[in-house]
Protein backbone atom coordinates (compact mmCIF):
# COMPACT_ATOMS: atom_id res chain seq x y z
CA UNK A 1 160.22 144.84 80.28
CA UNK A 2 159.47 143.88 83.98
CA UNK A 3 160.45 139.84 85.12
CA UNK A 4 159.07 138.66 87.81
CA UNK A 5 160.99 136.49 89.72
CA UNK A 6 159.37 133.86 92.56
CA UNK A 7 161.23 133.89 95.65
CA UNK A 8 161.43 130.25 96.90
CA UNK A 9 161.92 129.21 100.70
CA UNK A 10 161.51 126.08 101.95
CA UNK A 11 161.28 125.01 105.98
CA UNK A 12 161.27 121.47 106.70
CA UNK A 13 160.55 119.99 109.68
CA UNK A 14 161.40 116.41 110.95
CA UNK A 15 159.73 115.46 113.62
CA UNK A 16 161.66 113.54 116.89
CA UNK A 17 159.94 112.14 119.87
CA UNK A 18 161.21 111.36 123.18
CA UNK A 19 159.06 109.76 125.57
CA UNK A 20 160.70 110.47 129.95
CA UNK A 21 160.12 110.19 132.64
CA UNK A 22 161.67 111.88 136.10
CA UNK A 23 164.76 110.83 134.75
CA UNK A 24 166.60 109.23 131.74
CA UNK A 25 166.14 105.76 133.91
CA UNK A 26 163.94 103.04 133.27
CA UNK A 27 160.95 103.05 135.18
CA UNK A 28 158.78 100.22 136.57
CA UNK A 29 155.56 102.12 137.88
CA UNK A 30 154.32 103.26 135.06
CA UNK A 31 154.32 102.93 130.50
CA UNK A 32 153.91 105.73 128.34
CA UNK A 33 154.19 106.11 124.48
CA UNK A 34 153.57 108.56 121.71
CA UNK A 35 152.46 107.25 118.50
CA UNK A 36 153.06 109.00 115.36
CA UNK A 37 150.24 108.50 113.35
CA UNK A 38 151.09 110.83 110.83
CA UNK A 39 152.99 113.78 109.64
CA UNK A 40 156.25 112.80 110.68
CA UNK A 41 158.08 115.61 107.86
CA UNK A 42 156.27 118.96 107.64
CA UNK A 43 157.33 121.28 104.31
CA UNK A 44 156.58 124.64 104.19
CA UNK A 45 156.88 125.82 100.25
CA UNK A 46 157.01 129.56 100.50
CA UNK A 47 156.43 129.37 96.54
CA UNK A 48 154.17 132.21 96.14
CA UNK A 49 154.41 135.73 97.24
CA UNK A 50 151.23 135.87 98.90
CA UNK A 51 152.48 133.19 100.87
CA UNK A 52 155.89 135.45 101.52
CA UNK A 53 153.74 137.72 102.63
CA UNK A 54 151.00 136.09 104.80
CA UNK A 55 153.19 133.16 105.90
CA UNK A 56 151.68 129.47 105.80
CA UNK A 57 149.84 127.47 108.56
CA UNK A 58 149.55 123.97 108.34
CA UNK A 59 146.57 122.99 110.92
CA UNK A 60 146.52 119.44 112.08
CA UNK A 61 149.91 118.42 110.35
CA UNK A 62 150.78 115.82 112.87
CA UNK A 63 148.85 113.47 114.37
CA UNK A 64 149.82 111.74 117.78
CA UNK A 65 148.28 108.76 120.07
CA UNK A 66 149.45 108.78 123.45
CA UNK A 67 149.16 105.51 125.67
CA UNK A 68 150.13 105.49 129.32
CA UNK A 69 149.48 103.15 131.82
CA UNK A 70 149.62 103.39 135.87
CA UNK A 71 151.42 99.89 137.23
CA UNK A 72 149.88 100.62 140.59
CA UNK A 73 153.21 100.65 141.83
CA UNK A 74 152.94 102.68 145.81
CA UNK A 75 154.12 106.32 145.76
CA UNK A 76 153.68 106.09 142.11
CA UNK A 77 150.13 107.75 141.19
CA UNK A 78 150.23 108.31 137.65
CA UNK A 79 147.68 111.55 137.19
CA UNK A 80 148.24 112.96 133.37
CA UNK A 81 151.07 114.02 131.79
CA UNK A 82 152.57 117.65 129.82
CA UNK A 83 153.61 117.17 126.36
CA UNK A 84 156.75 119.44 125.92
CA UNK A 85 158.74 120.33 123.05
CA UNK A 86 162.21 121.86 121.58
CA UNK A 87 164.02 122.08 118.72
CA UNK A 88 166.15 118.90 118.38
CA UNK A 89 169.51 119.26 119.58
CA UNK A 90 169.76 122.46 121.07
CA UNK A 91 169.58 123.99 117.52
CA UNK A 92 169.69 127.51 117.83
CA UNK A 93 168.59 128.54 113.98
CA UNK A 94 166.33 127.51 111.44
CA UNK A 95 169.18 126.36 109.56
CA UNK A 96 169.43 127.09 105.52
CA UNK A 97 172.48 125.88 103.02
CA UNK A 98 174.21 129.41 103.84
CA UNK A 99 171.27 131.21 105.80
CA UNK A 100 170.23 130.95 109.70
CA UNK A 101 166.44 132.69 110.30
CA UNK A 102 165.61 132.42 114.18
CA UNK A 103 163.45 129.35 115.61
CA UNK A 104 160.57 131.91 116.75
CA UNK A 105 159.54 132.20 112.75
CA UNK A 106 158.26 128.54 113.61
CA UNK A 107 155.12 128.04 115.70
CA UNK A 108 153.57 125.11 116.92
CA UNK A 109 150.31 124.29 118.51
CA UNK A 110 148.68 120.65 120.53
CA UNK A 111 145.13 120.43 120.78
CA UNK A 112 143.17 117.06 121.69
CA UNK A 113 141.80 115.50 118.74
CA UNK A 114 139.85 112.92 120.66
CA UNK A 115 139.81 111.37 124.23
CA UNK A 116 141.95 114.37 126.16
CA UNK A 117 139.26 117.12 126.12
CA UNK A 118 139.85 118.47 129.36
CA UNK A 119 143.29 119.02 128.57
CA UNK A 120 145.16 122.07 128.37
CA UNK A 121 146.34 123.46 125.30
CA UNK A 122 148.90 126.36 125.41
CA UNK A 123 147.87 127.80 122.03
CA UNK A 124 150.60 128.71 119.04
CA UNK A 125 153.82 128.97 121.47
CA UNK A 126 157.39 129.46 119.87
CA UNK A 127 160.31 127.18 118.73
CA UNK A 128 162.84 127.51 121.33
CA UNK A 129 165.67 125.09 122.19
CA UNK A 130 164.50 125.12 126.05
CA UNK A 131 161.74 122.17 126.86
CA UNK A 132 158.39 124.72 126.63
CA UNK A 133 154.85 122.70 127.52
CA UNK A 134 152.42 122.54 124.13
CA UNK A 135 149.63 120.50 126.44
CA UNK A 136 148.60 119.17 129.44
CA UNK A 137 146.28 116.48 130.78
CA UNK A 138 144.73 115.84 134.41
CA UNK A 139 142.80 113.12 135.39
CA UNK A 140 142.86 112.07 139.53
CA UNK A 141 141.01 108.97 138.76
CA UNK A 142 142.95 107.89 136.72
CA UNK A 143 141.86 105.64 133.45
CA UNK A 144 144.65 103.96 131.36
CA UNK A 145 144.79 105.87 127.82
CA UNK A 146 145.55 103.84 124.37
CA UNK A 147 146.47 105.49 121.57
CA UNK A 148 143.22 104.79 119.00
CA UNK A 149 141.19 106.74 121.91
CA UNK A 150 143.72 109.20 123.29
CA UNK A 151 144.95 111.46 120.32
CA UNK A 152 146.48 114.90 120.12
CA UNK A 153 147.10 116.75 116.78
CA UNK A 154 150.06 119.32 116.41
CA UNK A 155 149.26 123.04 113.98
CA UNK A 156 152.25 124.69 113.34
CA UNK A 157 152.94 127.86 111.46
CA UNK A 158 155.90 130.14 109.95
CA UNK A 159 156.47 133.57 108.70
CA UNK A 160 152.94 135.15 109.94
CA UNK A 161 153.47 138.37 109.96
CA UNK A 162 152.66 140.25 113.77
CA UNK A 163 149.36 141.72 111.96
CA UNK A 164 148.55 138.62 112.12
CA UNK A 165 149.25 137.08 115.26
CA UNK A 166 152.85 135.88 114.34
CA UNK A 167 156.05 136.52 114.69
CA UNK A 168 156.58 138.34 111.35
CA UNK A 169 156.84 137.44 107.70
CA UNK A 170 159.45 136.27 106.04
CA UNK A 171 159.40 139.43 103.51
CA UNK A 172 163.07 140.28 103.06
CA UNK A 173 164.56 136.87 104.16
CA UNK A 174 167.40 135.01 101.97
CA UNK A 175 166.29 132.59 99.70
CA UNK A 176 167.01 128.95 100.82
CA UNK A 177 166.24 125.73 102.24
CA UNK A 178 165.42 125.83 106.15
CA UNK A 179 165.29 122.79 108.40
CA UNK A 180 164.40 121.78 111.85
CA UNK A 181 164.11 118.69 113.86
CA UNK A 182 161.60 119.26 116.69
CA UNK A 183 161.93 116.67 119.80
CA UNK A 184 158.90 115.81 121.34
CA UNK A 185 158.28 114.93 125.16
CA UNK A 186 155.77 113.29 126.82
CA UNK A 187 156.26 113.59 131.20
CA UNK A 188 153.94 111.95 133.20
CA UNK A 189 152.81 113.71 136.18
CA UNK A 190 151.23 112.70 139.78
CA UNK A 191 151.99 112.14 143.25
CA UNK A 192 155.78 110.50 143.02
CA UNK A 193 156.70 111.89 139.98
């Protein structure tokens, strides 16, 4: 008799933002804000061997508004911004219960979902715990953005395997249940800045 037994892993991901400038100071010239609109905890349920196999990708799991606004303070010329990320804390690991798998198995992914077009998206890039830029946004005349007409939505994938563009499948790995907090960073950029 042959039993078949499912092989569950589970990555969560809580999502952190962090909205700097220059430096951890206040700062008069200018405002910015993300706004979680949704998808603040991501699962992945590996419940399926297929999905073992093939890994999971969860397109448009998290929704952000971004509002800035230029104070017209001199020597401060608010121009755009790069939306950077990291895994929260310096975390080294996608940490289990009693298993570690590496950060890379995560991918993530900004794209404009309406009013930052011309923006720059740096396709899937890896979970690291240095600051990496996920987007950018230009604009030398600049225009004020809200967050109902400025949004950006976050794809993020695990355990593709290289076949298929990833970073490999989780084939193989330890049973268990993964988390990681990703931080989230919105830097305005310009003259002054």
């Amino acid at each position: 008799m042959f039993e078949f037994h499912k092989k569950l892993l589970k990555v969560c991901l809580t999502i952190i933002f962090l909205i700097v400038g220059t430096s951890a100071f206040s700062q008069e010239w200018n405002s910015a804000r993300l706004s979680l609109l949704n998808g603040g905890n991501i699962p992945f349920n590996f419940n399926s061997l297929e999905k073992i196999k093939n890994g999971i990708e969860i397109v448009n799991g998290i929704k952000f508004g971004i509002t800035m606004t230029d104070n017209n303070v001199p020597g401060f010329e608010l121009q755009g911004f790069v939306l950077n990320f990291r895994a929260f804390n310096n975390q080294t690991n996608l940490q289990g219960d009693a298993n570690t798998l590496p950060l890379n198995r995560i991918r993530v992914k900004a794209e404009s979902s309406r009013g930052l077009e011309s923006g720059h998206s740096y396709d899937y890039t890896d979970l690291t715990s240095d600051w990496l830029p996920l987007f950018t946004f230009t604009n030398v005349n600049w225009t004020n953005l809200n967050w109902a007409d400025h949004q950006i939505v976050i794809s993020l994938d695990c355990g593709k395997p290289v076949s298929a563009g990833g970073n490999g499948s989780l084939m193989g790995e330890a049973s268990d249940y993964y988390q990681v907090e990703i931080e989230f960073e919105l830097v305005p950029t310009g003259p002054g800045f």
